[in-house]
Protein backbone atom coordinates (compact mmCIF):
# COMPACT_ATOMS: atom_id res chain seq x y z
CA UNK A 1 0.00 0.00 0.00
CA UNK A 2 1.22 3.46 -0.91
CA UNK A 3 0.25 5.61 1.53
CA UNK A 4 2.33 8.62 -0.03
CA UNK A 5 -0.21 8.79 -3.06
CA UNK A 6 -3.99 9.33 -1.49
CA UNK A 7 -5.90 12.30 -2.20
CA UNK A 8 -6.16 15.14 0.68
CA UNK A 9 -10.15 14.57 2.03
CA UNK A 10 -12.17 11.57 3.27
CA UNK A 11 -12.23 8.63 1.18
CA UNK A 12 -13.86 5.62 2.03
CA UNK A 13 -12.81 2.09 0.27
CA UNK A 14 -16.28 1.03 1.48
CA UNK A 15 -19.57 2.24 0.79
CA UNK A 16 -21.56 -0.98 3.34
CA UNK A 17 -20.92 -2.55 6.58
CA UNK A 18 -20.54 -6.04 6.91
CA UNK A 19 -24.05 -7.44 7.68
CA UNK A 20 -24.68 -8.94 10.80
CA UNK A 21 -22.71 -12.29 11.42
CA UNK A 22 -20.30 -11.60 8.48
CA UNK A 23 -17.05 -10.01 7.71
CA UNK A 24 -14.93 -8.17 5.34
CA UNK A 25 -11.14 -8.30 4.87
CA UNK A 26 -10.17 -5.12 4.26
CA UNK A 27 -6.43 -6.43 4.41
CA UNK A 28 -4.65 -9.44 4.02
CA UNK A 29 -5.54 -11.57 7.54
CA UNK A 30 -7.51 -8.42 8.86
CA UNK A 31 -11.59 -8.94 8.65
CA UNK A 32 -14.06 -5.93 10.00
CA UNK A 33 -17.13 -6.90 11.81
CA UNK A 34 -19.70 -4.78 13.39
CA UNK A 35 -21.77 -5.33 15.92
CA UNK A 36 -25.08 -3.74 16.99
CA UNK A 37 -25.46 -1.53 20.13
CA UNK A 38 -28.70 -0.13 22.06
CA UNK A 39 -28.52 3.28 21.55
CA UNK A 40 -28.26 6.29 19.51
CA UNK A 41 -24.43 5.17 18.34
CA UNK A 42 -26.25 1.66 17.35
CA UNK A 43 -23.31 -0.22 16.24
CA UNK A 44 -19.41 -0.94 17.14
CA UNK A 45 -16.63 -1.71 15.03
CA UNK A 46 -14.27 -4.76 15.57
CA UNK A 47 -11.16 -6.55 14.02
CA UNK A 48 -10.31 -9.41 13.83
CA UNK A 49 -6.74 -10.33 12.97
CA UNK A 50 -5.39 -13.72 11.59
CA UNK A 51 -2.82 -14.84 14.49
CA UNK A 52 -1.98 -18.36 12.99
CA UNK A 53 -3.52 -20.40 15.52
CA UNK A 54 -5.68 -18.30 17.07
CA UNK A 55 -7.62 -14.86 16.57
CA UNK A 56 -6.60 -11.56 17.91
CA UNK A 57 -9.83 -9.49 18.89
CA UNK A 58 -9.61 -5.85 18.89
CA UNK A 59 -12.42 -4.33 20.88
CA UNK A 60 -15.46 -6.68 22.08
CA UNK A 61 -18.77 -4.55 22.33
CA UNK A 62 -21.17 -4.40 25.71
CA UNK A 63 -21.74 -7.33 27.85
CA UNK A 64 -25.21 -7.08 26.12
CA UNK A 65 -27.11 -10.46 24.57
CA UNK A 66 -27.06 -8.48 21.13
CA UNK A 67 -23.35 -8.23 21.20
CA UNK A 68 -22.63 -11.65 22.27
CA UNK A 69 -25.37 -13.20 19.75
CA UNK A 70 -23.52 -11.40 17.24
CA UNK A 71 -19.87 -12.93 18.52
CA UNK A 72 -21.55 -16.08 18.53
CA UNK A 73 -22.95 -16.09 14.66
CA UNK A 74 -19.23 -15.06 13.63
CA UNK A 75 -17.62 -17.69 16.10
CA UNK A 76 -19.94 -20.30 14.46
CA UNK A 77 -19.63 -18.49 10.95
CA UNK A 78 -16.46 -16.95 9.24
CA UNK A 79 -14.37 -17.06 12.21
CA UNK A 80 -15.19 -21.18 13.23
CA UNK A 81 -12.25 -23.32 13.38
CA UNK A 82 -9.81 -21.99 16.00
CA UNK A 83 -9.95 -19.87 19.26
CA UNK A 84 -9.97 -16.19 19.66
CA UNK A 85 -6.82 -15.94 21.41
CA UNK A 86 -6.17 -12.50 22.45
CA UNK A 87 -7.69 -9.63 22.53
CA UNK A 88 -6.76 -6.02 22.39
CA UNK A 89 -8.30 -3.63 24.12
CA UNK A 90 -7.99 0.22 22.78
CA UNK A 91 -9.95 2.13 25.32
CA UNK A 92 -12.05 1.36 28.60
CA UNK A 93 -15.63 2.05 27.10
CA UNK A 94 -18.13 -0.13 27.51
CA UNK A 95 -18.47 -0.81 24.40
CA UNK A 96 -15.03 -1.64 23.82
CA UNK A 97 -13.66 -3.47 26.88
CA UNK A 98 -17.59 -4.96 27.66
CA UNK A 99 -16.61 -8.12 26.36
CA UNK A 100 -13.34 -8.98 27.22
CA UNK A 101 -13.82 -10.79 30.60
CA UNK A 102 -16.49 -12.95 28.18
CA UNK A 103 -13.54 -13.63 25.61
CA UNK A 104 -10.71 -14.23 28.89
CA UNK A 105 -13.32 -16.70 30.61
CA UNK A 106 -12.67 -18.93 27.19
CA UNK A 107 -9.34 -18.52 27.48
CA UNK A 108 -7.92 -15.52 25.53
CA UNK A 109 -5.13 -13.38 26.45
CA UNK A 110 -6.64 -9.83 27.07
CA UNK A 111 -3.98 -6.79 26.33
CA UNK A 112 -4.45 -3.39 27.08
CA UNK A 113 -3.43 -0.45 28.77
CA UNK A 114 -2.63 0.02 32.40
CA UNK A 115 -5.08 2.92 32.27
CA UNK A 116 -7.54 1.66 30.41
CA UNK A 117 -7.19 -1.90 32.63
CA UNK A 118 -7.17 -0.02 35.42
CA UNK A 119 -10.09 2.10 35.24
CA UNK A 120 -12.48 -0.88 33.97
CA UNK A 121 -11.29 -2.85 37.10
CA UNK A 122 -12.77 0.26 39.32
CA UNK A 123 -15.68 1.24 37.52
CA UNK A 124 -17.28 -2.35 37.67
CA UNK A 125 -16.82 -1.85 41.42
CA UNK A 126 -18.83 1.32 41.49
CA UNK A 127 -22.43 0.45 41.92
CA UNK A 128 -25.19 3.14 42.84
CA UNK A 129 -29.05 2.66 43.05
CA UNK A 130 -29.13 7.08 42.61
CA UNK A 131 -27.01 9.26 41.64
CA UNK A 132 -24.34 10.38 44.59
CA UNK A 133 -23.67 13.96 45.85
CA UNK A 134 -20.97 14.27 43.67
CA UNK A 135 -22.59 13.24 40.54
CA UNK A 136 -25.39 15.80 41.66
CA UNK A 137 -22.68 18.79 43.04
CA UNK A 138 -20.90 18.64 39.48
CA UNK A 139 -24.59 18.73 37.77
CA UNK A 140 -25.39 21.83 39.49
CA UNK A 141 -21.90 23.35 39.33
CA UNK A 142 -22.45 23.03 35.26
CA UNK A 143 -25.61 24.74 35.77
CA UNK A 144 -28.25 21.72 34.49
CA UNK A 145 -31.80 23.40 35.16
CA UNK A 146 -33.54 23.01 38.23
CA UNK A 147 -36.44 20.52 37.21
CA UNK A 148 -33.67 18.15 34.86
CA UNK A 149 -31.86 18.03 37.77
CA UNK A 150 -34.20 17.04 39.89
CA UNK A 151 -35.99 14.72 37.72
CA UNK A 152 -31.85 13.07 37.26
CA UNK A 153 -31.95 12.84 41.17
CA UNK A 154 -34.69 10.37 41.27
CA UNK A 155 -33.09 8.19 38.49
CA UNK A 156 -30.98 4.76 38.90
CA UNK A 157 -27.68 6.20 37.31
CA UNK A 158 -25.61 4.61 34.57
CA UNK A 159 -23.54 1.60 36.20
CA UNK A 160 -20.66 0.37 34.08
CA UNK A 161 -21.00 -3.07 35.98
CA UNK A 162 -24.17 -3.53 34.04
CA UNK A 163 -22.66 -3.41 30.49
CA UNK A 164 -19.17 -4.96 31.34
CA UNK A 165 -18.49 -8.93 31.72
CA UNK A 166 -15.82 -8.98 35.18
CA UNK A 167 -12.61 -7.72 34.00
CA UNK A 168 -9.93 -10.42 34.46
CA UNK A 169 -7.36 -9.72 37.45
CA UNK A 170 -4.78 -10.71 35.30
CA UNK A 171 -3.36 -8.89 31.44
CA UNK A 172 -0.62 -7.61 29.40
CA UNK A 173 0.11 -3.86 29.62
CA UNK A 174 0.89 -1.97 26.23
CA UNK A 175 2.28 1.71 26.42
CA UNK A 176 3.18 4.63 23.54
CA UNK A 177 6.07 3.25 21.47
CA UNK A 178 5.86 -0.33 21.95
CA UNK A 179 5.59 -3.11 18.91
CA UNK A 180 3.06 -5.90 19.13
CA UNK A 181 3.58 -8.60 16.32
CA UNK A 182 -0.30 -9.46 15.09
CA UNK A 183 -0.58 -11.63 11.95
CA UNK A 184 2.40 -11.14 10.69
CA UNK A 185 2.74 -7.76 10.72
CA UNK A 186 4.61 -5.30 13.25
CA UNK A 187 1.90 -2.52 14.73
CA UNK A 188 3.56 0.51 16.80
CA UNK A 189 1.02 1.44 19.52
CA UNK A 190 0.62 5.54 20.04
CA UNK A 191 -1.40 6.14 22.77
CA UNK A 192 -4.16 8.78 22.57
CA UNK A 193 -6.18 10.93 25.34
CA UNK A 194 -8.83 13.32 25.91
CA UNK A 195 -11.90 10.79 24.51
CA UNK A 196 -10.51 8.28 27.02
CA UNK A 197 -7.22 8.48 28.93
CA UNK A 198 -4.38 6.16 27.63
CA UNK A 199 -6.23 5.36 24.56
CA UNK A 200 -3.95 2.85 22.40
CA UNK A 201 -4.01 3.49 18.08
CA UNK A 202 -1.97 1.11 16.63
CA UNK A 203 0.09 1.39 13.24
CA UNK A 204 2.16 -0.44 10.71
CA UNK A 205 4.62 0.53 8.34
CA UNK A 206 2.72 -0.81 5.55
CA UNK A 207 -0.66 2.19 5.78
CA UNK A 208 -3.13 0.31 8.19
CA UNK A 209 -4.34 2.53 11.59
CA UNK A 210 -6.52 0.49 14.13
CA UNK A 211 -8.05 3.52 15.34
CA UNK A 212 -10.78 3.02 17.90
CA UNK A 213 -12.49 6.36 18.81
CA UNK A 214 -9.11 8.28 18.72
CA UNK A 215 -10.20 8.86 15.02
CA UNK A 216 -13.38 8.77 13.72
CA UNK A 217 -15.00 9.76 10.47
CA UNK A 218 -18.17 11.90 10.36
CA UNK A 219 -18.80 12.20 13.84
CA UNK A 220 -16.64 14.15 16.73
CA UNK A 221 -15.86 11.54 19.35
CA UNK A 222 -17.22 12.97 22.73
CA UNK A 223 -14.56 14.92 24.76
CA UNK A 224 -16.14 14.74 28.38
CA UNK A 225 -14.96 16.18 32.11
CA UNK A 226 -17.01 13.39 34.94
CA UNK A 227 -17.31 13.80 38.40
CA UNK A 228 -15.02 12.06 39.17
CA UNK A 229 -12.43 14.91 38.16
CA UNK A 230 -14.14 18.17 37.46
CA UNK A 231 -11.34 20.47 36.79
CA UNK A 232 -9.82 17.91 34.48
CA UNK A 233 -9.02 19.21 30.71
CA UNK A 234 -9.37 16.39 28.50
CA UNK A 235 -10.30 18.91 25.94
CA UNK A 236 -6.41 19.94 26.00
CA UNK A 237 -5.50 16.38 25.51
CA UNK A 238 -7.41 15.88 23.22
CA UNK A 239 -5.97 18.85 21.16
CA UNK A 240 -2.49 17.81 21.84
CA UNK A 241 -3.27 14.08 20.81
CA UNK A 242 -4.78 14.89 17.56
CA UNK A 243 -1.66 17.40 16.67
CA UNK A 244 0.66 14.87 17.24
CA UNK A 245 -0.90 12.22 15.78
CA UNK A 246 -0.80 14.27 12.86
CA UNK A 247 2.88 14.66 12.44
CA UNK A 248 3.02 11.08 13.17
CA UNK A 249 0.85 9.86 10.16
CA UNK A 250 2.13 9.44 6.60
CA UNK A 251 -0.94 10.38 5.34
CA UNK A 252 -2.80 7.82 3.12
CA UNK A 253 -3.05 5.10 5.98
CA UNK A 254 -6.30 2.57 5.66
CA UNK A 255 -7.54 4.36 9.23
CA UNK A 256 -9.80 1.01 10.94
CA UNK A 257 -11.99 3.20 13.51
CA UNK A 258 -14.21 1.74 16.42
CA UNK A 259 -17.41 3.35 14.84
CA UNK A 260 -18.64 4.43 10.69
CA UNK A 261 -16.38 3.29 7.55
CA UNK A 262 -12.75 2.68 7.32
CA UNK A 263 -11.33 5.28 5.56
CA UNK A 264 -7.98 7.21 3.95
CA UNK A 265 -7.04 10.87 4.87
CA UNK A 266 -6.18 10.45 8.39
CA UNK A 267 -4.39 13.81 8.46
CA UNK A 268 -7.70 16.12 7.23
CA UNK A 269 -9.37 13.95 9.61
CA UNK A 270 -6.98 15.14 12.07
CA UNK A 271 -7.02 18.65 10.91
CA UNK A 272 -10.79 18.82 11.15
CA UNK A 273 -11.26 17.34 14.62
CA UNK A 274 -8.48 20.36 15.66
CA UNK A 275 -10.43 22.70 13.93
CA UNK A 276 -13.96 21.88 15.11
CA UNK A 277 -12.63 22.39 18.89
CA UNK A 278 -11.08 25.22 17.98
CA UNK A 279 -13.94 27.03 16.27
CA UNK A 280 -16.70 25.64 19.22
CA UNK A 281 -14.08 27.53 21.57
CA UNK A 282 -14.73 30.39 19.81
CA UNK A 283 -18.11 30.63 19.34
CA UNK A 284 -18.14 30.52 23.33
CA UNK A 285 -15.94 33.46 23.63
CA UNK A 286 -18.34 35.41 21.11
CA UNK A 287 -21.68 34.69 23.10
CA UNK A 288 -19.52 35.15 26.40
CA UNK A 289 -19.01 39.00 25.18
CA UNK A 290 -22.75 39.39 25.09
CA UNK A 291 -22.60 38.41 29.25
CA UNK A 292 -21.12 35.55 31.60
CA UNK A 293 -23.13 31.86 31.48
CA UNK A 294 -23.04 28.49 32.57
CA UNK A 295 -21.47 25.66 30.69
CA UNK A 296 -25.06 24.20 30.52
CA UNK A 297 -26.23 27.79 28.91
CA UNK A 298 -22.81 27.37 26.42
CA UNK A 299 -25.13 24.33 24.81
CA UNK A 300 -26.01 26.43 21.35
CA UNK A 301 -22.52 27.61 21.01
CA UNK A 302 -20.86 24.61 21.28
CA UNK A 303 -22.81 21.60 19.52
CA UNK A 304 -25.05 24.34 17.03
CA UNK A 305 -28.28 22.43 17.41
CA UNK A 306 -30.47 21.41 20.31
CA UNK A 307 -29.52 18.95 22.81
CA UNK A 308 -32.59 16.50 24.14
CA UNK A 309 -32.90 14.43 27.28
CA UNK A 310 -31.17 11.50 25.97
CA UNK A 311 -27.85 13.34 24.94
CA UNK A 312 -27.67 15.98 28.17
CA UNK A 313 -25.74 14.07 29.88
CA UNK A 314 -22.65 13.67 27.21
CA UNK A 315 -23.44 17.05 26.37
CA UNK A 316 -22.86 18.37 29.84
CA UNK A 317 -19.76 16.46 30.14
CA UNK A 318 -18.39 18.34 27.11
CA UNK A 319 -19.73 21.86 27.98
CA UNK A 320 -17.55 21.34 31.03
CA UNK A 321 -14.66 20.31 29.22
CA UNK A 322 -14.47 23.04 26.81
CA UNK A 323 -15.27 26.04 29.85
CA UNK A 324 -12.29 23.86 31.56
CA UNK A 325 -9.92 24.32 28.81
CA UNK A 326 -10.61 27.94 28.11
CA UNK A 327 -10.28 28.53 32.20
CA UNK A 328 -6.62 26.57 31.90
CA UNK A 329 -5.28 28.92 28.91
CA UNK A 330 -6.76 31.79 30.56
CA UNK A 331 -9.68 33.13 28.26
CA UNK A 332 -12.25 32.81 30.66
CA UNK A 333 -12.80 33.23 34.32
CA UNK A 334 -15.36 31.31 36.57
CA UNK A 335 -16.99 32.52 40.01
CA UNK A 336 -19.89 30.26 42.09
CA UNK A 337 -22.81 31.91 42.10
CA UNK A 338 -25.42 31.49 45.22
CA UNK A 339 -27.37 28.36 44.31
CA UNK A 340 -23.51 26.62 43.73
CA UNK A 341 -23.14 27.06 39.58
CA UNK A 342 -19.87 27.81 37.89
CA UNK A 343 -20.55 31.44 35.70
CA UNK A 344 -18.03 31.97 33.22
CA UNK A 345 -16.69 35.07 32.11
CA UNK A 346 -14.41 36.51 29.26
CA UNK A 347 -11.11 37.08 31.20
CA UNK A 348 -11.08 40.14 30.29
CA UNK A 349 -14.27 41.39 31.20
């Protein structure tokens, strides 16, 4: 593959998923599958890699019955005849890590990061019947509206537990630089943040990028401060991820992402994920001259289109994360006002 002679833009080799219980090799020894997920994002993208004896796995899908029906048709199907064997995991989201204590309880090697690793370990621990103070402080801090808020009090929260098999106590920890040997070929692992921290990409000198949601055509893969640390600026690693990625790229690689098509033109991908931020950032400071707000008001600046119940919560995350950034470079500053929400300001006003 020449990955010196692509055209600049989005190009996508294929026009059509693989259908349900099928796959398509979109290299030599690599097949694409995709599974189905329930929700708005309704499907999942996952490799699988010829590893001689066995299959590498990257990414699994929830600990849902339609994921592992799906597994099972292509275990049965196009994959039948030896053992998955190891799988690699690029991120802790559910529906990426959801199925690897499934694939380790039949014996597969599961490889990750320590971050990643680590933070699915925890969050299967953490178990709530209603949202805690903290989840509710960091609502109100963002400035959600009264009756939402109250209406989120009285709701079981999201548990990751309930979407994620038991993650094995035992794996193999990948970092940035490191060289994994998969079907023959030699993939460098860059490690990605601000969607999810210690996010692994991996690369080989021959043009193929197993992307998970580090790179995503079509949609912007959601940049989100939690709870859990509220003055974090993922936004800012985000930024710094996707420049450096960049300069890393050759340009024309075959990018394999966790969600929509595989596609070429990795670096405008780049380039527009930058820019997107960038402009959203601005578009805050230009309604911020007009008087200060809450992240939660920041909702038609940032995203350009309204935001229903089902999305708020994502959306609030990444309100948060761009006021955060903003506050860390010093555009903005924030004061509490008396019912305990954050009210952001142009610094210079």
């Amino acid at each position: 593959m020449d990955v010196h002679n692509v055209p600049e833009g989005i190009r996508h080799p294929w026009q059509e998923a693989p259908e349900a219980g099928t796959v398509v090799e979109v290299a030599p020894g690599i097949l694409w599958a995709r599974l189905p997920l329930p929700m708005r994002l309704d499907h999942v993208n996952v490799f699988v890699l010829d590893d001689g004896p066995h299959w590498t796995v990257i990414d699994t899908g929830l600990n849902w019955t339609g994921c592992r029906e799906a597994w099972e048709a292509l275990l049965a199907g196009p994959l039948a005849g030896k053992p998955v064997g190891r799988v690699i995991v690029t991120h802790h989201h559910p529906d990426h890590i959801g199925l690897a204590g499934w694939f380790a309880d039949q014996g597969a090697a599961i490889w990750a990061t320590r971050v990643a690793w680590l933070f699915g370990r925890m969050l299967t621990l953490d178990r709530h019947d209603r949202p805690t103070d903290r989840h509710m402080d960091f609502r109100r801090r963002a400035g959600m509206p009264h009756d939402l808020l109250a209406a989120y009090a009285a709701e079981k929260p999201f548990n990751f537990a309930d979407c994620v098999a038991p993650i094995p106590l035992g794996f193999n920890a990948i970092d940035e630089g490191d060289e994994i040997a998969i079907g023959g070929r030699r993939w460098r692992v860059r490690i990605g943040h601000g969607h999810a921290p210690h996010h692994a990409t991996l690369w080989t000198p021959d043009g193929l990028a197993l992307a998970g949601d580090q790179i995503i055509p079509g949609i912007s893969s959601n940049i989100s401060v939690y709870p859990t640390e509220p003055d974090a600026d993922p936004l800012g690693d985000w930024l710094e991820s996707c420049r450096r990625l960049h300069g890393l790229a050759e340009g024309g690689e075959l990018v394999l992402p966790g969600h929509k098509l595989p596609f070429h033109g990795v670096r405008f991908r780049l380039t527009q994920l930058i820019e997107n931020h960038d402009e959203a950032l601005g578009r805050i400071e230009e309604v911020l001259a007009s008087g200060p707000m809450t992240a939660a008001e920041a909702f038609p600046a940032i995203f350009k289109r309204k935001i229903g119940d089902a999305d708020y919560g994502l959306a609030l995350g990444e309100a948060v994360a761009h006021m955060n950034h903003l506050l860390k470079q010093g555009r903005v500053s924030r004061q509490e006002d008396k019912n305990g929400a954050l009210i952001y300001a142009l610094a210079s006003s």
